[in-house]
PDB file of N, CA and C in Angstrom:
ATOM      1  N   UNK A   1       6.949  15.624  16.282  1.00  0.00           N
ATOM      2  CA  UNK A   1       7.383  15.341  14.936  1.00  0.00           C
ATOM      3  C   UNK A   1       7.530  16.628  14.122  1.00  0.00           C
ATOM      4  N   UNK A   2       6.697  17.653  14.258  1.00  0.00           N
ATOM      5  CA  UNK A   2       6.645  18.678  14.033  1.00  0.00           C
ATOM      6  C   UNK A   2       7.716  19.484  13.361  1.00  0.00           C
ATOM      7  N   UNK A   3       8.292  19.997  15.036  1.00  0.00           N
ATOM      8  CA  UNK A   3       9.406  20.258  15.776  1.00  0.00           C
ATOM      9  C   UNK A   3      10.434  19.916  14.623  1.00  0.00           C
ATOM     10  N   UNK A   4      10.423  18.023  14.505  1.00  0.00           N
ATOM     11  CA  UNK A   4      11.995  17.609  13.894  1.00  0.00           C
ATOM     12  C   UNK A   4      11.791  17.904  12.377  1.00  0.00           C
ATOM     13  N   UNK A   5      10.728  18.194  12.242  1.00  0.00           N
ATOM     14  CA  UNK A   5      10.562  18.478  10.029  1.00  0.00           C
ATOM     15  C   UNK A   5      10.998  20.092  10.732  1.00  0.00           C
ATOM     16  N   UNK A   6      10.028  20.701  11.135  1.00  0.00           N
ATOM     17  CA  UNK A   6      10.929  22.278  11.343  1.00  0.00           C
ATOM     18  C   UNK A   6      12.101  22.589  11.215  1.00  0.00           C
ATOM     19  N   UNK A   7      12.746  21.440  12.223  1.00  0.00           N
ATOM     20  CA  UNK A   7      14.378  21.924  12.659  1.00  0.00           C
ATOM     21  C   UNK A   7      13.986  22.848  13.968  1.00  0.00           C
ATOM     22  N   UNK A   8      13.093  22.469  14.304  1.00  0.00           N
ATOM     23  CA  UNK A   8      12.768  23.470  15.737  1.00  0.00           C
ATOM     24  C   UNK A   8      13.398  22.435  17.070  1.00  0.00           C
ATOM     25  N   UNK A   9      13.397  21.559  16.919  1.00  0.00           N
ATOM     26  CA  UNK A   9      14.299  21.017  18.126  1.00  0.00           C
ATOM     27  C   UNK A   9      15.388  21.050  18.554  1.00  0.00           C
ATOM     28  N   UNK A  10      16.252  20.219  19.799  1.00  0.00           N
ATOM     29  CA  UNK A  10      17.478  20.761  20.264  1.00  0.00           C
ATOM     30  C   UNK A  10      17.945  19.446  19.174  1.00  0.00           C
ATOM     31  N   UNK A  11      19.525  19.560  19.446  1.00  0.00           N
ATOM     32  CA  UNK A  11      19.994  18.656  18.550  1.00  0.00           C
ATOM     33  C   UNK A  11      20.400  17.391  19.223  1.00  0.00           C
ATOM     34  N   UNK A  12      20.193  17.778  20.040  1.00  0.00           N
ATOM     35  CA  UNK A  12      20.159  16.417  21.504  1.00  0.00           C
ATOM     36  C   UNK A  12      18.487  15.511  21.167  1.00  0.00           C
ATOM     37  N   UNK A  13      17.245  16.334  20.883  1.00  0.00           N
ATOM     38  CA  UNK A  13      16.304  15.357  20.575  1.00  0.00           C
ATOM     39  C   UNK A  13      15.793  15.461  19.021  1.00  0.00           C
ATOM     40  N   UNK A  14      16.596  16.317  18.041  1.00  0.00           N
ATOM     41  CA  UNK A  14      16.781  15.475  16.793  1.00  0.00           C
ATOM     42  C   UNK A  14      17.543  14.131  16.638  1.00  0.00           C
ATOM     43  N   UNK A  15      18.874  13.643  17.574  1.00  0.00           N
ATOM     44  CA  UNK A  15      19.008  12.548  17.546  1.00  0.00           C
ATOM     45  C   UNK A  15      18.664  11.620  17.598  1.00  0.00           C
ATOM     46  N   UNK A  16      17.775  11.810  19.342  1.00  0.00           N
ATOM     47  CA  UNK A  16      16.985  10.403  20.002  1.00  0.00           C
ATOM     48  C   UNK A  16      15.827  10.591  18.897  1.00  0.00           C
ATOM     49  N   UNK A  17      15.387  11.483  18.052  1.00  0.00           N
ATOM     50  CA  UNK A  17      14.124  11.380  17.254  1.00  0.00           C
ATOM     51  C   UNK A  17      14.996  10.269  15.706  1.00  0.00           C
ATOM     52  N   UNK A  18      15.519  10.885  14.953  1.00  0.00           N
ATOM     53  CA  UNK A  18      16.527   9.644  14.012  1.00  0.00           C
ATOM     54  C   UNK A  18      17.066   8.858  14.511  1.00  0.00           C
ATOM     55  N   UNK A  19      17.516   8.332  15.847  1.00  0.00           N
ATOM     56  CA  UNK A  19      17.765   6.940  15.784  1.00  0.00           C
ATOM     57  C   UNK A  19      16.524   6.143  15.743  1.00  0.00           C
ATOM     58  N   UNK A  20      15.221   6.972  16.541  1.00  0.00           N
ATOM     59  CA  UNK A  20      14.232   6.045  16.552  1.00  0.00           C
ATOM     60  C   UNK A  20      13.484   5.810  15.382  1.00  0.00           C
ATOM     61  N   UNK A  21      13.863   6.425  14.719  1.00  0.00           N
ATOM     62  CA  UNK A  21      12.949   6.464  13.057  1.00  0.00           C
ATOM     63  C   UNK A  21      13.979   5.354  12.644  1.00  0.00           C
ATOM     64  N   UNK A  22      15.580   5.496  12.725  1.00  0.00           N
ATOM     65  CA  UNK A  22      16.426   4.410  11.739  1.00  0.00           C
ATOM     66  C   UNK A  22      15.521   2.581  12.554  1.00  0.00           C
ATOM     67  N   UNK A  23      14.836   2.588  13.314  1.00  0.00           N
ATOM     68  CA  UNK A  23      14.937   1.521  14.181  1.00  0.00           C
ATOM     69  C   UNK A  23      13.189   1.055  14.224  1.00  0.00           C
ATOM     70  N   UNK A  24      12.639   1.977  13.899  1.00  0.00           N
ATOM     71  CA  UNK A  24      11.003   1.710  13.823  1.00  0.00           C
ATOM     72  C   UNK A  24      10.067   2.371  12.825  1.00  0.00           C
ATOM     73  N   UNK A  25       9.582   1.230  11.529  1.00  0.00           N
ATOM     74  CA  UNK A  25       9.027   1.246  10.775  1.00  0.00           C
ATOM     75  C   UNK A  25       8.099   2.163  11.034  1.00  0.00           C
ATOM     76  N   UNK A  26       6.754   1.892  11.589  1.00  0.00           N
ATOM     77  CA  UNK A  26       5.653   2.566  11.809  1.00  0.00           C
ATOM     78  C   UNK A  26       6.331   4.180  11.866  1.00  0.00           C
ATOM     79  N   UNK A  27       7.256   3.924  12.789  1.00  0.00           N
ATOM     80  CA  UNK A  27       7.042   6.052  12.946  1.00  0.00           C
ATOM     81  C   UNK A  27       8.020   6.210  11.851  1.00  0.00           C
ATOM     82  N   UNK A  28       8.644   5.746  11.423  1.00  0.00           N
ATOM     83  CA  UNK A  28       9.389   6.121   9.772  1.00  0.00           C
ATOM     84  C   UNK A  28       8.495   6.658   8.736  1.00  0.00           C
ATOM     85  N   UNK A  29       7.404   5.451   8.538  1.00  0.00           N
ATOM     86  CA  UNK A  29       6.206   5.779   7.736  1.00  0.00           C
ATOM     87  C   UNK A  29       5.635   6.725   8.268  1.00  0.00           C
ATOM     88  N   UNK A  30       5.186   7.006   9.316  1.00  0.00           N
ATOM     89  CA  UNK A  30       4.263   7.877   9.903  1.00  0.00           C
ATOM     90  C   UNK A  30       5.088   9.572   9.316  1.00  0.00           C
ATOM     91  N   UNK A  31       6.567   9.533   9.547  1.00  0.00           N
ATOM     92  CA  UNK A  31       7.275  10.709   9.267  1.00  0.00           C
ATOM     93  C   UNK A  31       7.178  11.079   8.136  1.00  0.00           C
ATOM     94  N   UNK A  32       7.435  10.168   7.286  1.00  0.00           N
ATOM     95  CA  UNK A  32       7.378   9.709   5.654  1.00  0.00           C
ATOM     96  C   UNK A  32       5.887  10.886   5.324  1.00  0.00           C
ATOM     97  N   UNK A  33       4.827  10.725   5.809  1.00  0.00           N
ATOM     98  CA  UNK A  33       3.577  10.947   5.807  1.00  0.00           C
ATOM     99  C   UNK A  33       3.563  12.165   6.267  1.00  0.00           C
ATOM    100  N   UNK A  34       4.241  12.939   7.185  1.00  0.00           N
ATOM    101  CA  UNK A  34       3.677  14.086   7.447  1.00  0.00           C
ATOM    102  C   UNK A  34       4.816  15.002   6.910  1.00  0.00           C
ATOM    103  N   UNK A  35       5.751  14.501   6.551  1.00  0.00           N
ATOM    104  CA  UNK A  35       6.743  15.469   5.462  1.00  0.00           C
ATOM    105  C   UNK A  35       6.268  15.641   4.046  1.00  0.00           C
ATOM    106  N   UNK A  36       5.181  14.685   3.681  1.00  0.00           N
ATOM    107  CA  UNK A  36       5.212  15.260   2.469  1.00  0.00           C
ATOM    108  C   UNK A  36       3.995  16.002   2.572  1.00  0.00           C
ATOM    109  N   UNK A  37       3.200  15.778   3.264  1.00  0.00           N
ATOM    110  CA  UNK A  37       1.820  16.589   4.308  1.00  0.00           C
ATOM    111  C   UNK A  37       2.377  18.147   4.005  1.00  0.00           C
ATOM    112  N   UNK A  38       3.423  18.262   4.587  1.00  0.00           N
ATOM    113  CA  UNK A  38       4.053  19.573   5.060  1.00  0.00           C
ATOM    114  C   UNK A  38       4.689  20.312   3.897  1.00  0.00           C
ATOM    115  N   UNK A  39       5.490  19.624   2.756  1.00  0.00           N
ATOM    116  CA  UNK A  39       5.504  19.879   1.209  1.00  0.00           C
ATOM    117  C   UNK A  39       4.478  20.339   0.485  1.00  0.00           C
ATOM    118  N   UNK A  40       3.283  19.519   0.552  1.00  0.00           N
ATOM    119  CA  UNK A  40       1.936  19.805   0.460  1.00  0.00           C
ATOM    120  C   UNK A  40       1.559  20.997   0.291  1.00  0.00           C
ATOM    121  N   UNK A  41       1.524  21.136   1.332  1.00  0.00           N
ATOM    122  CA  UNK A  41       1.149  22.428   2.254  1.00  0.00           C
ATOM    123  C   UNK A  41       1.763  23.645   2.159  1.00  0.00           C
ATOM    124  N   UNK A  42       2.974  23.861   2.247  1.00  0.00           N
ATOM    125  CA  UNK A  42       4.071  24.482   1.832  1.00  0.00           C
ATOM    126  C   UNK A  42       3.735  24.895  -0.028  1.00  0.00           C
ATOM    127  N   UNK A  43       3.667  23.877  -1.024  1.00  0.00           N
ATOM    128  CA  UNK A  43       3.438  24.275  -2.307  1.00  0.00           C
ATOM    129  C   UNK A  43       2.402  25.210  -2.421  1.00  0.00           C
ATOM    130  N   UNK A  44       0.794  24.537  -1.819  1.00  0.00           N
ATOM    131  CA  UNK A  44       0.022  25.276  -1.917  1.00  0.00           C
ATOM    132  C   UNK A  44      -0.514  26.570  -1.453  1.00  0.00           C
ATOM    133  N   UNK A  45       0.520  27.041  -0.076  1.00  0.00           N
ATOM    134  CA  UNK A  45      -0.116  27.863   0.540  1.00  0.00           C
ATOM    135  C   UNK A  45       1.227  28.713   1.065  1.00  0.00           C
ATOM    136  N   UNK A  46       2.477  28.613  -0.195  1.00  0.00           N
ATOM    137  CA  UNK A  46       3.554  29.131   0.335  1.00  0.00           C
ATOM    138  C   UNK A  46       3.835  30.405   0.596  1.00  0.00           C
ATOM    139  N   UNK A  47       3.213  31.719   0.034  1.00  0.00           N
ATOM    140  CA  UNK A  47       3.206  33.228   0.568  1.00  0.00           C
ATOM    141  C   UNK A  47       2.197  33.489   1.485  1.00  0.00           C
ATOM    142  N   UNK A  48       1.375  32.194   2.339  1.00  0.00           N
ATOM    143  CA  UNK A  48       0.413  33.026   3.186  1.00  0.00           C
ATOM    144  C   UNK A  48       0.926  32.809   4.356  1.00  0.00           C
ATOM    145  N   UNK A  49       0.743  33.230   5.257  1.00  0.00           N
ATOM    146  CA  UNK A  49       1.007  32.471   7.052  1.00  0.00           C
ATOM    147  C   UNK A  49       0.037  32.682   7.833  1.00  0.00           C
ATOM    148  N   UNK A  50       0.238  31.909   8.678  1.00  0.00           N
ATOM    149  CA  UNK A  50      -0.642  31.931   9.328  1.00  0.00           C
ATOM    150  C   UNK A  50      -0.630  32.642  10.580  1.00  0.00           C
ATOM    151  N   UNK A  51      -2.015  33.097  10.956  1.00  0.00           N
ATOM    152  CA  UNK A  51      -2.092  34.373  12.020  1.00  0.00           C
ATOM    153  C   UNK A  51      -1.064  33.506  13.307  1.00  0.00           C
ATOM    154  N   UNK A  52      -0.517  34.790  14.425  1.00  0.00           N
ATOM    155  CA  UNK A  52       0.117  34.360  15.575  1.00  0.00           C
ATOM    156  C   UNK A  52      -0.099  33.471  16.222  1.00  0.00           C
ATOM    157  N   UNK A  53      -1.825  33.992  16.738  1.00  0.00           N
ATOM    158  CA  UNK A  53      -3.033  33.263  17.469  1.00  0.00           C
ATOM    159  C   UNK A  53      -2.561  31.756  17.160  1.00  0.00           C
ATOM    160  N   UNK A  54      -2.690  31.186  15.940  1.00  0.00           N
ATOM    161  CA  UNK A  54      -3.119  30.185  15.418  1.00  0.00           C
ATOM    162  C   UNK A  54      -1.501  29.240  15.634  1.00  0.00           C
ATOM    163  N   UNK A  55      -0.824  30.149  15.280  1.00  0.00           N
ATOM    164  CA  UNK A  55       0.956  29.514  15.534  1.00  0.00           C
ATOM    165  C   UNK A  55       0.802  28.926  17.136  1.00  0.00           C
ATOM    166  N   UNK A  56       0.076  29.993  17.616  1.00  0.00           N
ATOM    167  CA  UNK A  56       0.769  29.679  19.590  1.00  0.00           C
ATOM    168  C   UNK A  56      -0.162  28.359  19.766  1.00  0.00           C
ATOM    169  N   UNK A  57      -1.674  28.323  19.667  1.00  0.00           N
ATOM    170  CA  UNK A  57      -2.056  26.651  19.623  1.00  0.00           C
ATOM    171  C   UNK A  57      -1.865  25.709  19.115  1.00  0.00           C
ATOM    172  N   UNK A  58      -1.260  25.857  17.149  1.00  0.00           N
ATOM    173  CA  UNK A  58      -0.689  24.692  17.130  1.00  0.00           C
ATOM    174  C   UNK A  58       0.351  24.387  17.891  1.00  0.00           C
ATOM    175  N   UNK A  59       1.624  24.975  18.061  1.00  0.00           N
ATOM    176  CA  UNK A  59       2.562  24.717  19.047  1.00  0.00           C
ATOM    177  C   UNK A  59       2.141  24.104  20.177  1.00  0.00           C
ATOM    178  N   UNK A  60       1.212  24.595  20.933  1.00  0.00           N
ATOM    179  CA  UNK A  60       0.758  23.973  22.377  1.00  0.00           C
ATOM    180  C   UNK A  60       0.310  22.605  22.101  1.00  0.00           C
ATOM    181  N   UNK A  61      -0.710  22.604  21.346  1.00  0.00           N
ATOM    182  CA  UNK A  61      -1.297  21.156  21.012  1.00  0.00           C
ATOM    183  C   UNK A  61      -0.153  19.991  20.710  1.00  0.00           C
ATOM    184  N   UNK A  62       0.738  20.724  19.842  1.00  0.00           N
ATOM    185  CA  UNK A  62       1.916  19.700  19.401  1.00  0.00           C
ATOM    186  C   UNK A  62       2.634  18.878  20.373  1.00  0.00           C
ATOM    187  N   UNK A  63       3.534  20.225  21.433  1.00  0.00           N
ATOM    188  CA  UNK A  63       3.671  20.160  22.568  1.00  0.00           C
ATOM    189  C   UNK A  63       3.036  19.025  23.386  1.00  0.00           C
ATOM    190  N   UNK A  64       1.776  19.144  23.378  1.00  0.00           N
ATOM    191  CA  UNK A  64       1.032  18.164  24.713  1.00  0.00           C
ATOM    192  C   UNK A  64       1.001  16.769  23.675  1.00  0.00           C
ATOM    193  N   UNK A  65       1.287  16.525  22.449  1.00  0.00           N
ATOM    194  CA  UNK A  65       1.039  15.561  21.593  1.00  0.00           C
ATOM    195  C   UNK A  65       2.363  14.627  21.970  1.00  0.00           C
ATOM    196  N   UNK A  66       3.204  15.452  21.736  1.00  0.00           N
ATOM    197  CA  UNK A  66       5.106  14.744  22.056  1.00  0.00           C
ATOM    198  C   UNK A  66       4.898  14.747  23.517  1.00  0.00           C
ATOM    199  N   UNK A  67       4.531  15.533  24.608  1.00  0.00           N
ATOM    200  CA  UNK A  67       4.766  14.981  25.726  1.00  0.00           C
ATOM    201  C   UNK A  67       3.771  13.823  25.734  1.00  0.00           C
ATOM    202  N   UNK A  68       2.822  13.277  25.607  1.00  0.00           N
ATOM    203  CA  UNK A  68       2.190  12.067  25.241  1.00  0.00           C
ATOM    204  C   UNK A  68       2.565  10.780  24.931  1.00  0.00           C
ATOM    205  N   UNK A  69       3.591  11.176  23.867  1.00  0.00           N
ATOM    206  CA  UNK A  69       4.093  10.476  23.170  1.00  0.00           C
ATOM    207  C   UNK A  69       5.088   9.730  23.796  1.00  0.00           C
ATOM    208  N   UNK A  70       6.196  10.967  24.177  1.00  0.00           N
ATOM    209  CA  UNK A  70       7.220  10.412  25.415  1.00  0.00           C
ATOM    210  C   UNK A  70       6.914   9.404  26.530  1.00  0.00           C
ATOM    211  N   UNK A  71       5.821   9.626  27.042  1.00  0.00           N
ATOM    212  CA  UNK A  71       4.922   9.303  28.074  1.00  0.00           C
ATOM    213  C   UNK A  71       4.656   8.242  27.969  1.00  0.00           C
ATOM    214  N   UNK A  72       4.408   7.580  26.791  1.00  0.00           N
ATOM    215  CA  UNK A  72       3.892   6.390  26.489  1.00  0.00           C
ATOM    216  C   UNK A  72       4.806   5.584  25.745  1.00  0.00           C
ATOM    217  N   UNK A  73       6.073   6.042  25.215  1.00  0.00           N
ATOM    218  CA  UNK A  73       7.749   5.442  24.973  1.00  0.00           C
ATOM    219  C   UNK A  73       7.784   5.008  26.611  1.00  0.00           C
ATOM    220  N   UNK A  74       7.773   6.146  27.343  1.00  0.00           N
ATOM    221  CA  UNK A  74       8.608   5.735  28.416  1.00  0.00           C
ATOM    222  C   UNK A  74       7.985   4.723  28.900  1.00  0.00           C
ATOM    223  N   UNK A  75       6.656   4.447  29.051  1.00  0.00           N
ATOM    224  CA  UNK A  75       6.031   3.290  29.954  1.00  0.00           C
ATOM    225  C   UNK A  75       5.909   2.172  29.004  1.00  0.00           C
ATOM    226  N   UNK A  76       6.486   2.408  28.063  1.00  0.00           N
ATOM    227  CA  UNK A  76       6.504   1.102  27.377  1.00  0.00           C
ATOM    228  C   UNK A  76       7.650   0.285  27.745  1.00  0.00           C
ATOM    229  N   UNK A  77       8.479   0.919  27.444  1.00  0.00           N
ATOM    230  CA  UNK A  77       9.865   0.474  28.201  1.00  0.00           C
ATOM    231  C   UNK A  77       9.869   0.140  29.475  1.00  0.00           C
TER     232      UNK A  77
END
């Protein structure tokens, strides 16, 4: 989810990510929720960044979060 508020994804899975939001409440809301999380966040803490270190594990964690995620789309289906 990350990724698609970034604009860090391909534009091949910003799609499959908005059709599935136009089509399912829960992760609409859920998006709804971490965009303004990320506004938030952004207002309050907009000239600092955060160390490298800290960039490369959130990324990883995220990473293993969406492959999860996929994982459990796919076997749902």
């Amino acid at each position: 989810m990350y990724f698609y508020l970034d604009l860090e994804s391909t534009d091949e899975r910003r799609d499959l990510i908005r059709h599935h939001l136009d089509e399912c409440s829960p992760c609409l809301r859920e998006y709804g929720i971490e965009q303004e999380v990320k506004a938030l966040v952004a207002r309050c803490c907009g000239g600092e960044t955060a160390p490298s270190e800290l960039k490369s594990r959130l990324r990883s964690k995220l990473a293993d979060l969406v492959f999860e995620q996929e994982t459990h789309e796919f076997l749902a289906e």
